[in-house]
N, C-alpha and C. Protein backbone atom coordinates (compact mmCIF):
# COMPACT_ATOMS: atom_id res chain seq x y z
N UNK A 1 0.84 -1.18 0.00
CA UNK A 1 0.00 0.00 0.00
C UNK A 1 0.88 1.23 0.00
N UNK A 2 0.28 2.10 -0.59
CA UNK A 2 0.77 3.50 -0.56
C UNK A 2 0.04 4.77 -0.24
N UNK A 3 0.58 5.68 0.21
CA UNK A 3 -0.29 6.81 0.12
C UNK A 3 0.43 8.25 -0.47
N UNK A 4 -0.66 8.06 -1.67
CA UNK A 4 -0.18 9.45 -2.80
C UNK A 4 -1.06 10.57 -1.97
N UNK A 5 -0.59 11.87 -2.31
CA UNK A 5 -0.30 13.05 -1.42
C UNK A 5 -0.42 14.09 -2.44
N UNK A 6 -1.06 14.61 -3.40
CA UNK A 6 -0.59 15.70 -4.39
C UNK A 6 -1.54 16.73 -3.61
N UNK A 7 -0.94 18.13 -4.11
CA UNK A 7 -1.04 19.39 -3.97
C UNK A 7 -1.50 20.21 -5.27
N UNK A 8 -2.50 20.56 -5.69
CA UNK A 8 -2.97 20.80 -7.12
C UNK A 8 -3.09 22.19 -6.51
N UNK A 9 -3.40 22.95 -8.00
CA UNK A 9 -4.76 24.11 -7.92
C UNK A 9 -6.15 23.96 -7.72
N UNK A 10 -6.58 25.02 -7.21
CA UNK A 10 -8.12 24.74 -6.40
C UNK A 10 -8.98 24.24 -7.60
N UNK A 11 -9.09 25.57 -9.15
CA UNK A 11 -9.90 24.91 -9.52
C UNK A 11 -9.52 23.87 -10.92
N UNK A 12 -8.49 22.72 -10.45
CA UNK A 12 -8.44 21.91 -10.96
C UNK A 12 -9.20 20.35 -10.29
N UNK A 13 -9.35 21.06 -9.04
CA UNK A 13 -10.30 19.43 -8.18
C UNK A 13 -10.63 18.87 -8.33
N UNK A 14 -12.15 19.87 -9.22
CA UNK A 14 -12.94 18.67 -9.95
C UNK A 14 -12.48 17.69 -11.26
N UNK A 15 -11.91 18.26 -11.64
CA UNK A 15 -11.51 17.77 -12.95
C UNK A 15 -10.86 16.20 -12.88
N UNK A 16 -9.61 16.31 -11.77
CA UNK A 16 -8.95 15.34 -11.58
C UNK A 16 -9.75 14.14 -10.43
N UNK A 17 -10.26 14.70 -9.18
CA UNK A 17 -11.43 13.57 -8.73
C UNK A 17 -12.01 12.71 -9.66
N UNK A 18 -12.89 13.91 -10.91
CA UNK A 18 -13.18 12.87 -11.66
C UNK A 18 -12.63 11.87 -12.45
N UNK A 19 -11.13 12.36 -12.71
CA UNK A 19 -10.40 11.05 -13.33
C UNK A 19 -9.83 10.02 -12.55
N UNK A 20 -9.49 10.59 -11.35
CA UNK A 20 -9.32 9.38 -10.05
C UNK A 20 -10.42 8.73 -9.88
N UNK A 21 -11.55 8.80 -9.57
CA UNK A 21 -12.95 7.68 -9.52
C UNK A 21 -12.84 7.38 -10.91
N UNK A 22 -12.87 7.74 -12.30
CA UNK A 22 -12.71 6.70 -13.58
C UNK A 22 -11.77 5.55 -12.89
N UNK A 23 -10.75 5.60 -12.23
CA UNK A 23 -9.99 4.93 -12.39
C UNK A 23 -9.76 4.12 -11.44
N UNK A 24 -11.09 4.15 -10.24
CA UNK A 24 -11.20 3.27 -9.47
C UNK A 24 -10.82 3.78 -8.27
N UNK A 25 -10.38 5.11 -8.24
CA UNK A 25 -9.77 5.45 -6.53
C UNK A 25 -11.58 5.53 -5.79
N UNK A 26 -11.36 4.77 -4.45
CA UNK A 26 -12.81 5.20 -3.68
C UNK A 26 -12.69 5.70 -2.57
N UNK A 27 -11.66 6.37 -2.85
CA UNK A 27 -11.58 7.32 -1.31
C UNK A 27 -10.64 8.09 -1.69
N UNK A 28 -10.73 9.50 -0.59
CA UNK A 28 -9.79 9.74 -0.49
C UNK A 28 -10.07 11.42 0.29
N UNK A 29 -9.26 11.75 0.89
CA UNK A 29 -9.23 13.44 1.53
C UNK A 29 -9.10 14.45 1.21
N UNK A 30 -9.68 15.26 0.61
CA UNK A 30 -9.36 16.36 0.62
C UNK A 30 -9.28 17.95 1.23
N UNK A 31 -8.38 18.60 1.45
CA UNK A 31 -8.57 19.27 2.10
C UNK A 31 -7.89 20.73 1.54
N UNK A 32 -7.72 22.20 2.50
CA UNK A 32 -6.82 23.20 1.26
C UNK A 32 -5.66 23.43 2.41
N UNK A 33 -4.75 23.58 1.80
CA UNK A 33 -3.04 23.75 2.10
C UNK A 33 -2.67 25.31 1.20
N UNK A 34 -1.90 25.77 2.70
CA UNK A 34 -1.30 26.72 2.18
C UNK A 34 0.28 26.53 2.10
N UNK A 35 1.06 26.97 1.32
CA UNK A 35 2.49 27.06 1.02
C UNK A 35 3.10 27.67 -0.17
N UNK A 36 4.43 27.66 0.09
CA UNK A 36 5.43 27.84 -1.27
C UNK A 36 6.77 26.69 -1.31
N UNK A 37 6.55 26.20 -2.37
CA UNK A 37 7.52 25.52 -2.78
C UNK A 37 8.97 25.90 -3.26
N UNK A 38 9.50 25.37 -4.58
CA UNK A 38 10.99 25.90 -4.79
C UNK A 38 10.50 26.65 -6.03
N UNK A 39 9.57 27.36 -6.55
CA UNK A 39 9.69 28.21 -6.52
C UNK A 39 9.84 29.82 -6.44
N UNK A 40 10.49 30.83 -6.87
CA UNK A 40 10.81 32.01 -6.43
C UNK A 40 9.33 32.50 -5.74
N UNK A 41 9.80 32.75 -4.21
CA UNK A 41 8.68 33.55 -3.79
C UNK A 41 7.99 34.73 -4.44
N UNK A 42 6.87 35.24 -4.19
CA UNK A 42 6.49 36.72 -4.52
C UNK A 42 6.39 37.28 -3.51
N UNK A 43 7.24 38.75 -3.53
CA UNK A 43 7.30 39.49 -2.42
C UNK A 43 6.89 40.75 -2.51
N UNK A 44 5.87 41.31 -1.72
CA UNK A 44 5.77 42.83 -2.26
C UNK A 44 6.12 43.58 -0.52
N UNK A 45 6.34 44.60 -0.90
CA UNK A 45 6.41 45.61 0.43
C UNK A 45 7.50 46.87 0.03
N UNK A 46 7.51 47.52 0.92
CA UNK A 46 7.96 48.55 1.03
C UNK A 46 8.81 48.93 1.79
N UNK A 47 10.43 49.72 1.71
CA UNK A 47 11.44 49.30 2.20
C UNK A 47 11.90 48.19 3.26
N UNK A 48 11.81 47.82 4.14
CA UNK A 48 12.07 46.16 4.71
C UNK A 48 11.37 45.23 4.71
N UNK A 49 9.96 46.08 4.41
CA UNK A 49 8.72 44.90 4.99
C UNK A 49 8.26 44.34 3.81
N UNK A 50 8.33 43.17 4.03
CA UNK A 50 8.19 41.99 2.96
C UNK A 50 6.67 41.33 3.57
N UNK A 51 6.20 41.24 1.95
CA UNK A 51 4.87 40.20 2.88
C UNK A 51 5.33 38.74 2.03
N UNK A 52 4.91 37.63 2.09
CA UNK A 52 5.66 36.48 1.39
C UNK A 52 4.10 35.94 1.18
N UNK A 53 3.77 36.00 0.09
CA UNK A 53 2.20 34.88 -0.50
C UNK A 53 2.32 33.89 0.03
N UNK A 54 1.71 32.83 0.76
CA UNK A 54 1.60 31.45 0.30
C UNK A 54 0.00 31.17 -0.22
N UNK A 55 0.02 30.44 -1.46
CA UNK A 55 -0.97 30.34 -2.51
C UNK A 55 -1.73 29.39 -2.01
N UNK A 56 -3.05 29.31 -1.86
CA UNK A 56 -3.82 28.03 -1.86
C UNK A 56 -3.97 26.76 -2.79
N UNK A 57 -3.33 25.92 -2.63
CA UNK A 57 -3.72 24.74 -3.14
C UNK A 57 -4.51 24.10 -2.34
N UNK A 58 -4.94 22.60 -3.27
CA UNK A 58 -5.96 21.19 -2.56
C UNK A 58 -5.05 20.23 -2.06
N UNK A 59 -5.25 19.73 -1.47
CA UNK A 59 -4.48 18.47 -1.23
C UNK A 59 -5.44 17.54 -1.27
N UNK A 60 -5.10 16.52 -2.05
CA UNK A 60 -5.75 15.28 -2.17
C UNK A 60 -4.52 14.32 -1.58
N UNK A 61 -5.30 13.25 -0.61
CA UNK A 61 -4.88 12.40 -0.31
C UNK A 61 -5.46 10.95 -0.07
N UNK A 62 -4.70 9.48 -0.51
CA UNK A 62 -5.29 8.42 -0.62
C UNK A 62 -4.06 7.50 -0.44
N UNK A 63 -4.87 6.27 0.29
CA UNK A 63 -3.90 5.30 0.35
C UNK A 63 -4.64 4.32 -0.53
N UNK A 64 -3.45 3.87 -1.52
CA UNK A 64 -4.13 3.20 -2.16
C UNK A 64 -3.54 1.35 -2.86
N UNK A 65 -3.78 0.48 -3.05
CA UNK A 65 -2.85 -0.77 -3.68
C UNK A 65 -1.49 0.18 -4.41
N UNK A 66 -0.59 -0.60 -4.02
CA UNK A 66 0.75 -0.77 -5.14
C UNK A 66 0.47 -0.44 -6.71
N UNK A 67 -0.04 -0.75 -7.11
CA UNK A 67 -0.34 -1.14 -8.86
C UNK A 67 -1.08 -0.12 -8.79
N UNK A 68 -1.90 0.98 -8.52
CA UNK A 68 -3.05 1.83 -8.79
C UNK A 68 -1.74 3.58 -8.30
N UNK A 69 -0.88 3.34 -8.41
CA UNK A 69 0.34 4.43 -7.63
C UNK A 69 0.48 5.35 -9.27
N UNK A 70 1.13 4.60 -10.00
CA UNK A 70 1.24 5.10 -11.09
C UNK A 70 0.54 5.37 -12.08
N UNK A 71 -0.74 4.87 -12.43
CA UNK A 71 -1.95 5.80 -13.07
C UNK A 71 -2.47 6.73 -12.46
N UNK A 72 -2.09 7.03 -10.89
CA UNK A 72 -2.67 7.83 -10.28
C UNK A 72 -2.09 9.23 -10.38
N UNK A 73 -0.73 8.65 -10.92
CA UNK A 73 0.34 9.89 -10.95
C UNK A 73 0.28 10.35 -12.61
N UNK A 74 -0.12 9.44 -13.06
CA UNK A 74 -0.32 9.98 -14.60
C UNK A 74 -1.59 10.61 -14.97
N UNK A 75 -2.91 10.03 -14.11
CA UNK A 75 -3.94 11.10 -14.61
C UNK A 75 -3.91 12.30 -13.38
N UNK A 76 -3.07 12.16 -12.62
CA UNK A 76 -2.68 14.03 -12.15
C UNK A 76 -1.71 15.02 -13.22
N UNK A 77 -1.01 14.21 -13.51
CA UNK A 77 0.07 15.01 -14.50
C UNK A 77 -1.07 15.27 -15.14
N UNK A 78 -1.68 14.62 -15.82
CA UNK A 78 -2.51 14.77 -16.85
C UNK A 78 -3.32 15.91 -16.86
N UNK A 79 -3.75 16.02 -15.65
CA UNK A 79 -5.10 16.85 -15.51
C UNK A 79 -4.61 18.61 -15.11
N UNK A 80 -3.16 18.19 -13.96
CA UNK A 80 -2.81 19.22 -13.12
C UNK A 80 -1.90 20.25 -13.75
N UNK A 81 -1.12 19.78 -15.10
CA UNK A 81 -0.29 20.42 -15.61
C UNK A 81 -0.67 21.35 -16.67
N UNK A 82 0.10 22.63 -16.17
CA UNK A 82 -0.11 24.05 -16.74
C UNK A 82 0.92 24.39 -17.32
N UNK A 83 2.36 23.64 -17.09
CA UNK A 83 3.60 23.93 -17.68
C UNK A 83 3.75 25.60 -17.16
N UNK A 84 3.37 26.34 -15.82
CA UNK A 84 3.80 27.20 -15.54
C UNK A 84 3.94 26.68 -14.13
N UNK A 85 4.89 27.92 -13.20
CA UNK A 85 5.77 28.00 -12.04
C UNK A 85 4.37 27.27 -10.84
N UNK A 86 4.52 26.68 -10.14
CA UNK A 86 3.78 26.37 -9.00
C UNK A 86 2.55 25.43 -9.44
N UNK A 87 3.34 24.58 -10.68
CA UNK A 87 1.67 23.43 -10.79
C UNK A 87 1.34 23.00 -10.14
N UNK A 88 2.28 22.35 -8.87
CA UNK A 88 2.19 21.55 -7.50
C UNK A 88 3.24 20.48 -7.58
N UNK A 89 2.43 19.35 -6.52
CA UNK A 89 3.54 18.54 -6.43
C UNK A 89 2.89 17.02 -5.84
N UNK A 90 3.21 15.69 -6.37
CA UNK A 90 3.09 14.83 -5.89
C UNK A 90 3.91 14.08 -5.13
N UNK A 91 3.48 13.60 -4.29
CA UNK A 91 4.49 12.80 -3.08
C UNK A 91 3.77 11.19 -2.78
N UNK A 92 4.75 10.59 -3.06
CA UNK A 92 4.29 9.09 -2.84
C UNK A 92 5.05 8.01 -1.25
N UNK A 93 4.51 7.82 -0.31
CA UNK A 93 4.78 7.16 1.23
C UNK A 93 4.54 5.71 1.08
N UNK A 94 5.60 4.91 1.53
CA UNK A 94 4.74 3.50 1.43
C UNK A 94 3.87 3.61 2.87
N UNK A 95 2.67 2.73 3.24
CA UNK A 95 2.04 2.38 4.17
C UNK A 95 2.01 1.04 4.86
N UNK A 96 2.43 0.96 6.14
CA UNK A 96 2.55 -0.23 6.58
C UNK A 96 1.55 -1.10 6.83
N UNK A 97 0.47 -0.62 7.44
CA UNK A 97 -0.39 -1.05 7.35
C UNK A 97 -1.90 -0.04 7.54
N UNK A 98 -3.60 -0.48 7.14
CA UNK A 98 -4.51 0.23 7.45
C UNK A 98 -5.21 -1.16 8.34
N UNK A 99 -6.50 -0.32 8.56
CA UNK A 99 -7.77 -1.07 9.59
C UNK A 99 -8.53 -0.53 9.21
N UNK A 100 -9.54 -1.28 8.77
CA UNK A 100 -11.57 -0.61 8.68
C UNK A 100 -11.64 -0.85 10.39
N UNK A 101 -12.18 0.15 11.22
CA UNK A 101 -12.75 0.34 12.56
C UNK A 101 -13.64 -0.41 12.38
N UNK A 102 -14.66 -0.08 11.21
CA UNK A 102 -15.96 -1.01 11.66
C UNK A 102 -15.97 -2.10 11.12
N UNK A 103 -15.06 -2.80 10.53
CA UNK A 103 -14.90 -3.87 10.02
C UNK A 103 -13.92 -5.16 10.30
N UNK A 104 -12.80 -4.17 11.39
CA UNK A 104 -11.59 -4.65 11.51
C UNK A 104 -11.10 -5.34 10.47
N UNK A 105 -11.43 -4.87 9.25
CA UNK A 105 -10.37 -5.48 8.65
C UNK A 105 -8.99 -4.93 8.07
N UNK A 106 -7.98 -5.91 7.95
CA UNK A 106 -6.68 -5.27 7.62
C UNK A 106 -6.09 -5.00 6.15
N UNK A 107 -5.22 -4.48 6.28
CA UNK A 107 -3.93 -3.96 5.03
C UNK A 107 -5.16 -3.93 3.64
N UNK A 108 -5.44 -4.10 2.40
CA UNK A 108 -5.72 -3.94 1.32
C UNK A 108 -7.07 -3.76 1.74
N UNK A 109 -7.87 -4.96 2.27
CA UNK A 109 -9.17 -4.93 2.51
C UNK A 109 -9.62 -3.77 3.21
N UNK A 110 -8.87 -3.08 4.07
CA UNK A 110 -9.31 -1.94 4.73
C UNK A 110 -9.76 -0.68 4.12
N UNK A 111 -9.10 -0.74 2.43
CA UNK A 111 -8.86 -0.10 1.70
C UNK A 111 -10.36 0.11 0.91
């Protein structure tokens, strides 16, 4: 198991949810994240005082089978890419293990 982690633009959400459920994802979190990545901040202010943006993105997150890691990362490229500064970013964790609470069941099945 794994759990993919990407950071999109807001209004790319829908777009890509919907290609993650084409593709069988049935879960997953989303929530909004603020930050800046590598690249160049934007800074505005006036002699010292700097204000520093951090931009809203989504974060989608899912743990999901081994084998479902890399279409997952291809219909984000797919969907998320603008070929400009701050498209986002995907991050992939292995998972040791999950549990359904109400099911107790373990590792894949929990899934």
């Amino acid at each position: 198991m794994k759990k993919v982690d990407c950071l999109i633009r807001p209004y790319q959400l829908e777009e890509i949810k919907t290609a993650l459920t084409e593709l069988g994802v049935q879960g997953m979190t989303v929530s909004e994240a603020r930050g800046a990545g590598s690249s160049p901040p934007a800074k505005e202010g006036i002699g010292l005082d700097y204000v520093i943006r951090l931009p809203v993105r989504m974060r989608l997150e899912m743990v999901v089978p081994d084998e479902m890691v890399e279409p997952i990362i291809e219909a984000v490229l797919r969907h998320a890419q603008t070929e400009q500064a701050d498209d986002g970013k995907i991050f992939v964790y292995p998972v040791v293990d999950a549990a359904r609470i109400r099911t107790e069941e373990r590792g894949d099945a929990a899934l």
